[in-house]
C-alpha atoms as a PDB file:
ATOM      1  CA  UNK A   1     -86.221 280.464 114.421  1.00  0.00           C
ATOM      2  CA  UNK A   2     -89.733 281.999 115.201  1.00  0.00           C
ATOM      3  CA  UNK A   3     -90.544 280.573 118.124  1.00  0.00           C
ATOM      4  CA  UNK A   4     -86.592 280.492 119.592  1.00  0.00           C
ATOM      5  CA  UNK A   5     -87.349 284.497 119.087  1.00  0.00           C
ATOM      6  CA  UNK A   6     -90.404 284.881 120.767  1.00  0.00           C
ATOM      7  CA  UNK A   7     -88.837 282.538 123.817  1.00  0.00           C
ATOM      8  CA  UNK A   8     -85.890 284.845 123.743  1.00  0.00           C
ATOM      9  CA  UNK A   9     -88.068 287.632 123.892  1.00  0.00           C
ATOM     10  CA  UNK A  10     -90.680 286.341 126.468  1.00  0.00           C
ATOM     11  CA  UNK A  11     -87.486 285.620 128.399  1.00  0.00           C
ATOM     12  CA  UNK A  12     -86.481 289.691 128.224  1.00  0.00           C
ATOM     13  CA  UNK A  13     -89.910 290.665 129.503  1.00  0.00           C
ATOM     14  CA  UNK A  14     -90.055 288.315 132.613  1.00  0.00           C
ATOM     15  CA  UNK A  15     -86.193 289.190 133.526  1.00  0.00           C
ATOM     16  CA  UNK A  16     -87.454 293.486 133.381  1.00  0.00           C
ATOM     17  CA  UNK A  17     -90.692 292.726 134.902  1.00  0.00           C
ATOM     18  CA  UNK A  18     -88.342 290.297 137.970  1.00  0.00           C
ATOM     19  CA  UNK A  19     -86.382 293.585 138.132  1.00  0.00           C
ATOM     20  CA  UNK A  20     -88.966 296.265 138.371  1.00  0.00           C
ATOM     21  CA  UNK A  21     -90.743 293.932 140.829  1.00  0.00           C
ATOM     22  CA  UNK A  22     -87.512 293.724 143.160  1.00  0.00           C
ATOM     23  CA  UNK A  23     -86.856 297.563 142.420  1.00  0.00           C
ATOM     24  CA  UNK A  24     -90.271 298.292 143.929  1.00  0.00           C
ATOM     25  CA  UNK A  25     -90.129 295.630 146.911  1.00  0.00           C
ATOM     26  CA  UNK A  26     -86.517 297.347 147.801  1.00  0.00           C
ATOM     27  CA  UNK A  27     -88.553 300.691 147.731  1.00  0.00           C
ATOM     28  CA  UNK A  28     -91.271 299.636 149.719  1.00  0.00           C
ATOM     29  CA  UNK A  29     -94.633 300.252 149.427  1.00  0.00           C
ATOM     30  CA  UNK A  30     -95.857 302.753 146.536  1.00  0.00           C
ATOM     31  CA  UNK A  31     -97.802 305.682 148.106  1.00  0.00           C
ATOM     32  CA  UNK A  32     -98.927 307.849 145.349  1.00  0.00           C
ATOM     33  CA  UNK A  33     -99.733 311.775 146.431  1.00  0.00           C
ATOM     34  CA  UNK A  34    -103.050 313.399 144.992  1.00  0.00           C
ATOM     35  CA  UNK A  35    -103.512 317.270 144.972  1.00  0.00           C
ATOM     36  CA  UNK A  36    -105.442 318.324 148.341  1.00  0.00           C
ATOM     37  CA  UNK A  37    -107.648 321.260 147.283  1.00  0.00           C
ATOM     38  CA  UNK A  38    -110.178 321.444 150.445  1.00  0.00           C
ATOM     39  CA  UNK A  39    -109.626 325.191 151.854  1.00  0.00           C
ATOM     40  CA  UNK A  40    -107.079 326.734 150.183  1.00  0.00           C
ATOM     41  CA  UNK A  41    -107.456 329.922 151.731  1.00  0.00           C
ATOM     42  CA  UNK A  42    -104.082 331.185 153.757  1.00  0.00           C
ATOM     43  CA  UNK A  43    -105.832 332.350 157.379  1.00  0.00           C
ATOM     44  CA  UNK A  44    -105.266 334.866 159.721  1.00  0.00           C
ATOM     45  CA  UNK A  45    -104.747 334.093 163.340  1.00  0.00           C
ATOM     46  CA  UNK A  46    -107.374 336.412 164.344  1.00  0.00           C
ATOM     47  CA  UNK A  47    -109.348 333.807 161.571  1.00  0.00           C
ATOM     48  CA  UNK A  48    -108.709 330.680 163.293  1.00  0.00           C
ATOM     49  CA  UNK A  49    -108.449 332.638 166.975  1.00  0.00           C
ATOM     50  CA  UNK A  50    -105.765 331.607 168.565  1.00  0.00           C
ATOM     51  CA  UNK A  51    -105.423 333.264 171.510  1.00  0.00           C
ATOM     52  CA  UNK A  52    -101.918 333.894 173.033  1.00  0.00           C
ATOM     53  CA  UNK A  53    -100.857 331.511 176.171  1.00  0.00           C
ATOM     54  CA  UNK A  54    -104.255 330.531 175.969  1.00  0.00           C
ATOM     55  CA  UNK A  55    -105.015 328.163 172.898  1.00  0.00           C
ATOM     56  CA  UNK A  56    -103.722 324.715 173.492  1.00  0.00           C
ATOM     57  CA  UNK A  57    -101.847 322.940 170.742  1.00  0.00           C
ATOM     58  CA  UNK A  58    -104.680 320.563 170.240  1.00  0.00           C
ATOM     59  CA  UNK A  59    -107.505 323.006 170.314  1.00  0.00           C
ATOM     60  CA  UNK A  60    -105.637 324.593 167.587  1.00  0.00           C
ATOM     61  CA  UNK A  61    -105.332 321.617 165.342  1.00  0.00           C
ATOM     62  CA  UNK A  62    -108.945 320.223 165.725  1.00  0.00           C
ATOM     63  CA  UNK A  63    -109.597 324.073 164.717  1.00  0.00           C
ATOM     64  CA  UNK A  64    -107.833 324.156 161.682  1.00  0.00           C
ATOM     65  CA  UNK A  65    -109.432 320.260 160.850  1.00  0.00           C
ATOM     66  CA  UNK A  66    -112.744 322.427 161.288  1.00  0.00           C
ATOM     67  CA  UNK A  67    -111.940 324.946 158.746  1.00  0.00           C
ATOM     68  CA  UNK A  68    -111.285 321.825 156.285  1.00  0.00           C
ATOM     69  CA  UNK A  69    -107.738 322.412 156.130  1.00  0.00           C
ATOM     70  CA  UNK A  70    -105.529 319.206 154.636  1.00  0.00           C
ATOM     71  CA  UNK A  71    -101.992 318.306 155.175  1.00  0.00           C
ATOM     72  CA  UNK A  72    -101.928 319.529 158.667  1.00  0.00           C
ATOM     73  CA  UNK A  73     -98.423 319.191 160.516  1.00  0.00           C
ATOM     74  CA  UNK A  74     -97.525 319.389 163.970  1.00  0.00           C
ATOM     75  CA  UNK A  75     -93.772 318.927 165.380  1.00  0.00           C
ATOM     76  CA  UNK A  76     -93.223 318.741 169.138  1.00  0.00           C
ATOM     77  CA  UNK A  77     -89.712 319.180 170.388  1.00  0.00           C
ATOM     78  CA  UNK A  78     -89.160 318.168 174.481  1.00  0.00           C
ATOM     79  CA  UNK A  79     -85.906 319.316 175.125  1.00  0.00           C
ATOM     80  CA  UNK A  80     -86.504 318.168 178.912  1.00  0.00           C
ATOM     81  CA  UNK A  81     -90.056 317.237 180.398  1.00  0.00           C
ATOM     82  CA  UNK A  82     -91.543 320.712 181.202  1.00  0.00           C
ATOM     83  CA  UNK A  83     -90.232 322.285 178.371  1.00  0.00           C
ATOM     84  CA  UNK A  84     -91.444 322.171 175.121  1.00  0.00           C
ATOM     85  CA  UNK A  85     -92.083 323.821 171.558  1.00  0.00           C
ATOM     86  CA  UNK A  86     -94.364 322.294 169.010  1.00  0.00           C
ATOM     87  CA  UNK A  87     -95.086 323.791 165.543  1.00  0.00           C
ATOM     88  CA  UNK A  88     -98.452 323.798 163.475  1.00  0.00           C
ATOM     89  CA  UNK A  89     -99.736 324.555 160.319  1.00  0.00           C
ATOM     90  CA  UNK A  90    -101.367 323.038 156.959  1.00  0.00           C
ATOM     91  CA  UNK A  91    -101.548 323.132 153.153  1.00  0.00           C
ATOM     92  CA  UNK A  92    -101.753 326.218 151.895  1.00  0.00           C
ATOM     93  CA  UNK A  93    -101.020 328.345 154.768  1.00  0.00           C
ATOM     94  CA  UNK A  94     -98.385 330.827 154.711  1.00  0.00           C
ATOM     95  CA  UNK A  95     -98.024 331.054 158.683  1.00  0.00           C
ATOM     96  CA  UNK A  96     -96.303 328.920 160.843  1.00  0.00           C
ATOM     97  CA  UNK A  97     -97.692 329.088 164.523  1.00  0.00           C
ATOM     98  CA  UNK A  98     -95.466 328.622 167.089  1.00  0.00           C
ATOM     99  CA  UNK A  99     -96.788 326.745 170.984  1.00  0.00           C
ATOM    100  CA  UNK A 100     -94.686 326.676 173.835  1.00  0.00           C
ATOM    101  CA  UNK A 101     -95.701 324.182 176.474  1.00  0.00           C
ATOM    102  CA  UNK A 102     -98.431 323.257 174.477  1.00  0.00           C
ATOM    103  CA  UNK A 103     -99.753 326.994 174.458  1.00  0.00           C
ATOM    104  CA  UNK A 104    -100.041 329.459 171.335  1.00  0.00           C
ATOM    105  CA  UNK A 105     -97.156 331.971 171.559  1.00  0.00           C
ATOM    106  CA  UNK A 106     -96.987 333.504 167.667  1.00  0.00           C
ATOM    107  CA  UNK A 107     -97.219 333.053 164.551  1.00  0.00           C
ATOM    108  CA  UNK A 108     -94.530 333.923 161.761  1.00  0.00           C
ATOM    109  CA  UNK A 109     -95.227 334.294 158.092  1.00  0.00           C
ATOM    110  CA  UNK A 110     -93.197 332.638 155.309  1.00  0.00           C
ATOM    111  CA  UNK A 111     -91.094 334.174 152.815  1.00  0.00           C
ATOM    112  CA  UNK A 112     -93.702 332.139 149.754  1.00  0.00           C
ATOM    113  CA  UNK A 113     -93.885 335.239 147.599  1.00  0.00           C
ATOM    114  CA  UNK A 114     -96.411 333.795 145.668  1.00  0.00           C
ATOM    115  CA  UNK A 115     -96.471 330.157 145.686  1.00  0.00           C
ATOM    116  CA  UNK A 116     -99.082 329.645 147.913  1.00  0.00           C
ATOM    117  CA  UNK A 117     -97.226 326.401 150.723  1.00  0.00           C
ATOM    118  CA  UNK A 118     -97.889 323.152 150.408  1.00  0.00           C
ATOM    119  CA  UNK A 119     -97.397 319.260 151.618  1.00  0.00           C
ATOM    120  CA  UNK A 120     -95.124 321.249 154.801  1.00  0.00           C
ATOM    121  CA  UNK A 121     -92.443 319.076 156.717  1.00  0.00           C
ATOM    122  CA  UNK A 122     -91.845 320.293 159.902  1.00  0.00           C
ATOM    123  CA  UNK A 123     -89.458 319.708 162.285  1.00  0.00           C
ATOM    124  CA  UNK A 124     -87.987 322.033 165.662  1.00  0.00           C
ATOM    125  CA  UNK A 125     -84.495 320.850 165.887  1.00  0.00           C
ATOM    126  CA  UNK A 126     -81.300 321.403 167.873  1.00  0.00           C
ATOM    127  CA  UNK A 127     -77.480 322.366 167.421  1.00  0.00           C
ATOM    128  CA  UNK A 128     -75.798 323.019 170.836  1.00  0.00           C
ATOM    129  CA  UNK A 129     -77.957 325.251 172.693  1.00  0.00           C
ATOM    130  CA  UNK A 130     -80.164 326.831 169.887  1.00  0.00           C
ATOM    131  CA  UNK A 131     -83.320 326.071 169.118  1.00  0.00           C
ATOM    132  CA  UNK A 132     -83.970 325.244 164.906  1.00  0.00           C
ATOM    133  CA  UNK A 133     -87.052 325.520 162.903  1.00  0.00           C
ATOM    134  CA  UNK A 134     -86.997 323.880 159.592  1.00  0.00           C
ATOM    135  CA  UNK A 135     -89.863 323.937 157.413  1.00  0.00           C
ATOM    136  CA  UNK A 136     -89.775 322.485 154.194  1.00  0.00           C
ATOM    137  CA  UNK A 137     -92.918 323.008 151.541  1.00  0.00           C
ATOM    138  CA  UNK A 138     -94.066 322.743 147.971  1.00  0.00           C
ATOM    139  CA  UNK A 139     -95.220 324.319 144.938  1.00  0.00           C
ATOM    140  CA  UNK A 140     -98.868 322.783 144.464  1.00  0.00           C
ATOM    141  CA  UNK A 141     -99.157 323.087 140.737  1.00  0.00           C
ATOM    142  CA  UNK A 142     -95.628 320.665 140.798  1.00  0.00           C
ATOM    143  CA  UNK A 143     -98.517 317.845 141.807  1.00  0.00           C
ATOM    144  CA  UNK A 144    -100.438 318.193 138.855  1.00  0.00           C
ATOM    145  CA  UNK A 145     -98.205 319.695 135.796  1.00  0.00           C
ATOM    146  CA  UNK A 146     -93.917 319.957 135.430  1.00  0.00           C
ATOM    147  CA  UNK A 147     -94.311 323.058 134.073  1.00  0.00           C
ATOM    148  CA  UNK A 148     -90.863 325.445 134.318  1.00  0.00           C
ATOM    149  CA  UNK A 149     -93.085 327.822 136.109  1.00  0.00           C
ATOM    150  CA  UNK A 150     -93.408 325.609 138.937  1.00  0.00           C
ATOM    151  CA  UNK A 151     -91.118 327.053 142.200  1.00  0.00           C
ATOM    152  CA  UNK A 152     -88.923 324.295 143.158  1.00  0.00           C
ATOM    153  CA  UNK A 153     -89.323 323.087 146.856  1.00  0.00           C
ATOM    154  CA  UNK A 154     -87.433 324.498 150.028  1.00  0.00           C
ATOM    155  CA  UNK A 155     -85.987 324.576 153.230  1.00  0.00           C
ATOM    156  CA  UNK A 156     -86.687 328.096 155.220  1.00  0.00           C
ATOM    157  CA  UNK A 157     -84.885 327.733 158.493  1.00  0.00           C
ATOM    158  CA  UNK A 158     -85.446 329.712 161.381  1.00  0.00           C
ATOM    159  CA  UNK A 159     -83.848 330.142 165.309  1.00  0.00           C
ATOM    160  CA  UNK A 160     -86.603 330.202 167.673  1.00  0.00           C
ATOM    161  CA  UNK A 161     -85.154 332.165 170.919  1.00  0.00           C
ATOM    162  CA  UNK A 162     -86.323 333.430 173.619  1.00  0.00           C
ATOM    163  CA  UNK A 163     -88.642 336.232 172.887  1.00  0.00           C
ATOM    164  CA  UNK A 164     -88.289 336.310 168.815  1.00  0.00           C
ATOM    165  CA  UNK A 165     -87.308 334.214 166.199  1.00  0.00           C
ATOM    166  CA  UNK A 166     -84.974 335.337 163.351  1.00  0.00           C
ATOM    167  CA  UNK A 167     -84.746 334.030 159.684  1.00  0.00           C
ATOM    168  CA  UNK A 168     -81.708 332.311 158.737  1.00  0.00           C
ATOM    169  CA  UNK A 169     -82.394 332.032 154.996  1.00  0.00           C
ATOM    170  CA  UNK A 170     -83.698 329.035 152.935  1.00  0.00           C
ATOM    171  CA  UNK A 171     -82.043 326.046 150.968  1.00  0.00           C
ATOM    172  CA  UNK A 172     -83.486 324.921 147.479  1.00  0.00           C
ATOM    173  CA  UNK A 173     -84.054 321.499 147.163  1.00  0.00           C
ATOM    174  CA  UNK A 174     -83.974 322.205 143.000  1.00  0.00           C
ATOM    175  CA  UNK A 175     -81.471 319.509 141.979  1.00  0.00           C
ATOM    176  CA  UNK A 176     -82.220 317.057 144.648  1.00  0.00           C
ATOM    177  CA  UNK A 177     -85.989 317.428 143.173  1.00  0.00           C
ATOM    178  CA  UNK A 178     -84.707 316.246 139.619  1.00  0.00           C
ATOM    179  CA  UNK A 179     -82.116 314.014 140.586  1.00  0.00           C
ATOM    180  CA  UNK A 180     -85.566 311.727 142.589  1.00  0.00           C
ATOM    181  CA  UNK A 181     -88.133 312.281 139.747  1.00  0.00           C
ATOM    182  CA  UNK A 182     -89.717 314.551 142.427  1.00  0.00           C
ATOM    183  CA  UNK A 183     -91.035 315.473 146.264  1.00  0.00           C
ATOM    184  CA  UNK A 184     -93.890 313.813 147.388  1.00  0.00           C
ATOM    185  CA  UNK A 185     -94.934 313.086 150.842  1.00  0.00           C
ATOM    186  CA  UNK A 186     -91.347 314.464 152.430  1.00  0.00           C
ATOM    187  CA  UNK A 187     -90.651 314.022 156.410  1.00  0.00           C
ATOM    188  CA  UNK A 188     -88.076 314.585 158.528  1.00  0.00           C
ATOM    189  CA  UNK A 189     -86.699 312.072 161.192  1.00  0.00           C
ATOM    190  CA  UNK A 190     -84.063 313.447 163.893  1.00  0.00           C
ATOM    191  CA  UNK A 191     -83.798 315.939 165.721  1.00  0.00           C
ATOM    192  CA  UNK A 192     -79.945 316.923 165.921  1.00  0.00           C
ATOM    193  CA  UNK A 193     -78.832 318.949 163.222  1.00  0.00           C
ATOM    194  CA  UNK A 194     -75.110 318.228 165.108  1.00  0.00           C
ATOM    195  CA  UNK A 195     -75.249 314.797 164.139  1.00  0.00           C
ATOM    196  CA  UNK A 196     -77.486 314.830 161.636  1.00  0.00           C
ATOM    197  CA  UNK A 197     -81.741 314.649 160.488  1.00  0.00           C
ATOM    198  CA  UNK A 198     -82.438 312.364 157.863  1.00  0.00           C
ATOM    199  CA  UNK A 199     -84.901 313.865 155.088  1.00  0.00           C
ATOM    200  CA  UNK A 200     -86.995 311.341 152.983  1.00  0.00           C
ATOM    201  CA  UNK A 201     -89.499 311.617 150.220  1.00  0.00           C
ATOM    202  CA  UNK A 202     -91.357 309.622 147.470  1.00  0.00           C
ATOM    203  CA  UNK A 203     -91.219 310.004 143.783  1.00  0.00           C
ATOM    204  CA  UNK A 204     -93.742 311.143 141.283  1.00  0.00           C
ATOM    205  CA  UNK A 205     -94.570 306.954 141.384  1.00  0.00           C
ATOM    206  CA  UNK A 206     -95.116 306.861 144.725  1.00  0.00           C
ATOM    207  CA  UNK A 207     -91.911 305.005 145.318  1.00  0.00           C
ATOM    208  CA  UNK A 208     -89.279 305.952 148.185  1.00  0.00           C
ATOM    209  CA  UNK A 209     -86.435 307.757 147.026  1.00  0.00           C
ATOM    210  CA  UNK A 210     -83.377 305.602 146.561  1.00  0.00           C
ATOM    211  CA  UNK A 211     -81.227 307.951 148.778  1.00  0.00           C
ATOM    212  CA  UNK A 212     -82.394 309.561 151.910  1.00  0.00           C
ATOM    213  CA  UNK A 213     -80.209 312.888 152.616  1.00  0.00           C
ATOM    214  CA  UNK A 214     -78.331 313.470 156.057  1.00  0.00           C
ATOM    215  CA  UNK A 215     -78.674 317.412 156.680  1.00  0.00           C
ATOM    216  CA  UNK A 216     -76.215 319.216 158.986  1.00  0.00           C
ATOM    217  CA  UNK A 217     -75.960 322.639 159.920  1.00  0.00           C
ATOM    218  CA  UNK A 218     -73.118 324.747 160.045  1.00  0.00           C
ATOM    219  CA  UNK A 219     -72.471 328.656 160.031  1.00  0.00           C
ATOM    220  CA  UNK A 220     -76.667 329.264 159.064  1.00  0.00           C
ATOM    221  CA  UNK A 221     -76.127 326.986 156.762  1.00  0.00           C
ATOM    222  CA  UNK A 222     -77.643 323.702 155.493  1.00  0.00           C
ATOM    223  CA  UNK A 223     -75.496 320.696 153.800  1.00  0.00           C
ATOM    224  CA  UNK A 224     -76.976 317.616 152.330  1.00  0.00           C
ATOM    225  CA  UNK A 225     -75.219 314.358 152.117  1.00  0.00           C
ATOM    226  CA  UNK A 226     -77.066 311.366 150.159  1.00  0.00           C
ATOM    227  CA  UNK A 227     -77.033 308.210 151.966  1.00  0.00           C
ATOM    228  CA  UNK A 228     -78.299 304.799 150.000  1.00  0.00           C
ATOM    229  CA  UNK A 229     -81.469 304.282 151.488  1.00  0.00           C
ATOM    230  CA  UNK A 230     -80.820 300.189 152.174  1.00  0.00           C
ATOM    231  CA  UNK A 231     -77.944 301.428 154.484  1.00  0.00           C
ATOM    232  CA  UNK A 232     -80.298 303.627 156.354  1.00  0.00           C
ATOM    233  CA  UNK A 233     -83.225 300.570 157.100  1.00  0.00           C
ATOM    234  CA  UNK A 234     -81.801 299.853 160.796  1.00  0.00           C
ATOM    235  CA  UNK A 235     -83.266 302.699 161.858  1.00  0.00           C
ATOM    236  CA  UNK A 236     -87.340 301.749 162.466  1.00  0.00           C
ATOM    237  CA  UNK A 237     -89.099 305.321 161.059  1.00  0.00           C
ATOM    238  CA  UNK A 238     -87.376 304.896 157.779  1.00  0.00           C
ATOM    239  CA  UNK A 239     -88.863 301.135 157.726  1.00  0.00           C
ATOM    240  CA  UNK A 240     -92.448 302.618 158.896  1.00  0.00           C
ATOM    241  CA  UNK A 241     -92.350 305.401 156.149  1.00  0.00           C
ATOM    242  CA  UNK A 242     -90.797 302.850 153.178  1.00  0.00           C
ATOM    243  CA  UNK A 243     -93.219 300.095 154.220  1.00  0.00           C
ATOM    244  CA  UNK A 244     -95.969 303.175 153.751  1.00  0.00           C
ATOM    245  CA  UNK A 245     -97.037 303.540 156.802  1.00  0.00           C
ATOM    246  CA  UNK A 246     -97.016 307.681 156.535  1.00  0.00           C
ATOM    247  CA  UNK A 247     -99.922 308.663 157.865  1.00  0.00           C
ATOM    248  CA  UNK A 248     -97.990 308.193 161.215  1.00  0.00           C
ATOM    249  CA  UNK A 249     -95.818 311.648 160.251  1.00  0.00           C
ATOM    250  CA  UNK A 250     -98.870 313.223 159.269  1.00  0.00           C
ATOM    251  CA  UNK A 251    -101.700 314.302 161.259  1.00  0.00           C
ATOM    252  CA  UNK A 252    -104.543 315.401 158.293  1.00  0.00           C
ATOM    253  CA  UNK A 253    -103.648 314.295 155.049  1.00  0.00           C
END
């Protein structure tokens, strides 16, 4: 009876270990985040001198590499050949400079309070003719504690025109957060918020979420549908972030 237990018992093991195994191969590789604490000091443009429609996009990013910034983002959105707007910044930073044609045109600041940004998505989207900046960032201390005083991530969104660009508000990613045992290592692929941007993220293990979440835009505002990540693999990005190849949306981690 003994040993028909411990057989019975073995078999229980290897069946959850099978499972956990396939769990993980359906999630891809496991990329675990570790707090970045380099410079943590937010920086003034006149800091990192940037000079307007003079700075080039890369001259500005090998800067802030210089100042041993981490986590540093760039999007580039090329609406047509000779016309484009990229966005910059890095961990910690509570600016967002803006480049058009590769030039520095401003800078706006971020409505952070006190949660000093970090691990930033970035991405300069479209919805008919406007022109949509979405940046998403984190609390740091939700790397290294789940205390309640942590501020839960979010979505500011801005609409970058011609000669300003206004705040549209922000979208709290609190219950998504929970619902994926947390936001680590989040990028955005798309660039239609008609049609839809996908946004993906790993969990506290390292693991890829098991949904990704399609975000549209409609009257300044931002809705999230969860998609199954399996039925989202056609597409190659989400195979080249799963498979953990995400240094490829990230340009300093």
């Amino acid at each position: 009876m003994n040993t028909q237990r411990k057989i019975i018992k073995a078999s229980g093991i290897s069946i959850l270990l099978f499972l956990v195994i396939l769990t993980s191969a359906c999630r891809g590789a496991m990329v675990k985040e570790q707090l970045r604490i380099n410079n943590s000091s937010s920086m003034k443009v006149s800091q990192l001198g940037f000079k307007k429609g003079s700075t080039t996009l890369p001259d500005a990013k090998d800067e802030m590499h210089r100042q041993g910034m981490t986590g540093v983002v760039v999007d580039i959105y090329a609406p047509a050949p000779d016309s484009t707007i990229s966005v910059l910044t890095a961990d910690y930073q509570r600016k967002i400079h803006i480049f058009e044609n590769f030039r520095y045109r401003m800078s706006i600041d971020l409505h952070s309070g006190i949660v000093r940004p970090y691990g930033f998505a970035v991405r300069v989207a479209s919805i008919d003719d406007r022109k949509i900046l979405m940046v998403l960032y984190r609390d740091p201390l939700g790397v290294v504690s789940d205390s309640r005083h942590v501020r839960s991530s979010t979505i500011e969104m801005y609409e970058i025109k011609s000669h300003a660009v206004e705040y549209l508000g922000d979208h709290s990613l609190e219950t998504i957060e929970k619902n994926n045992n947390g936001i680590y290592l989040p990028v955005f692929i798309g660039y239609d918020l008609s049609s839809g941007i996908m946004l993906m993220a790993r969990d506290s293990e390292g693991l890829t979420w098991n949904n990704i979440y399609f975000m549209r835009m409609q009257n300044k505002r931002l809705s999230m549908e969860p998609v199954p990540l399996n039925a989202a693999s056609q597409c190659s990005r989400v195979r080249d972030y799963v498979n953990g190849d995400v240094l490829t949306f990230y340009s300093g981690l």
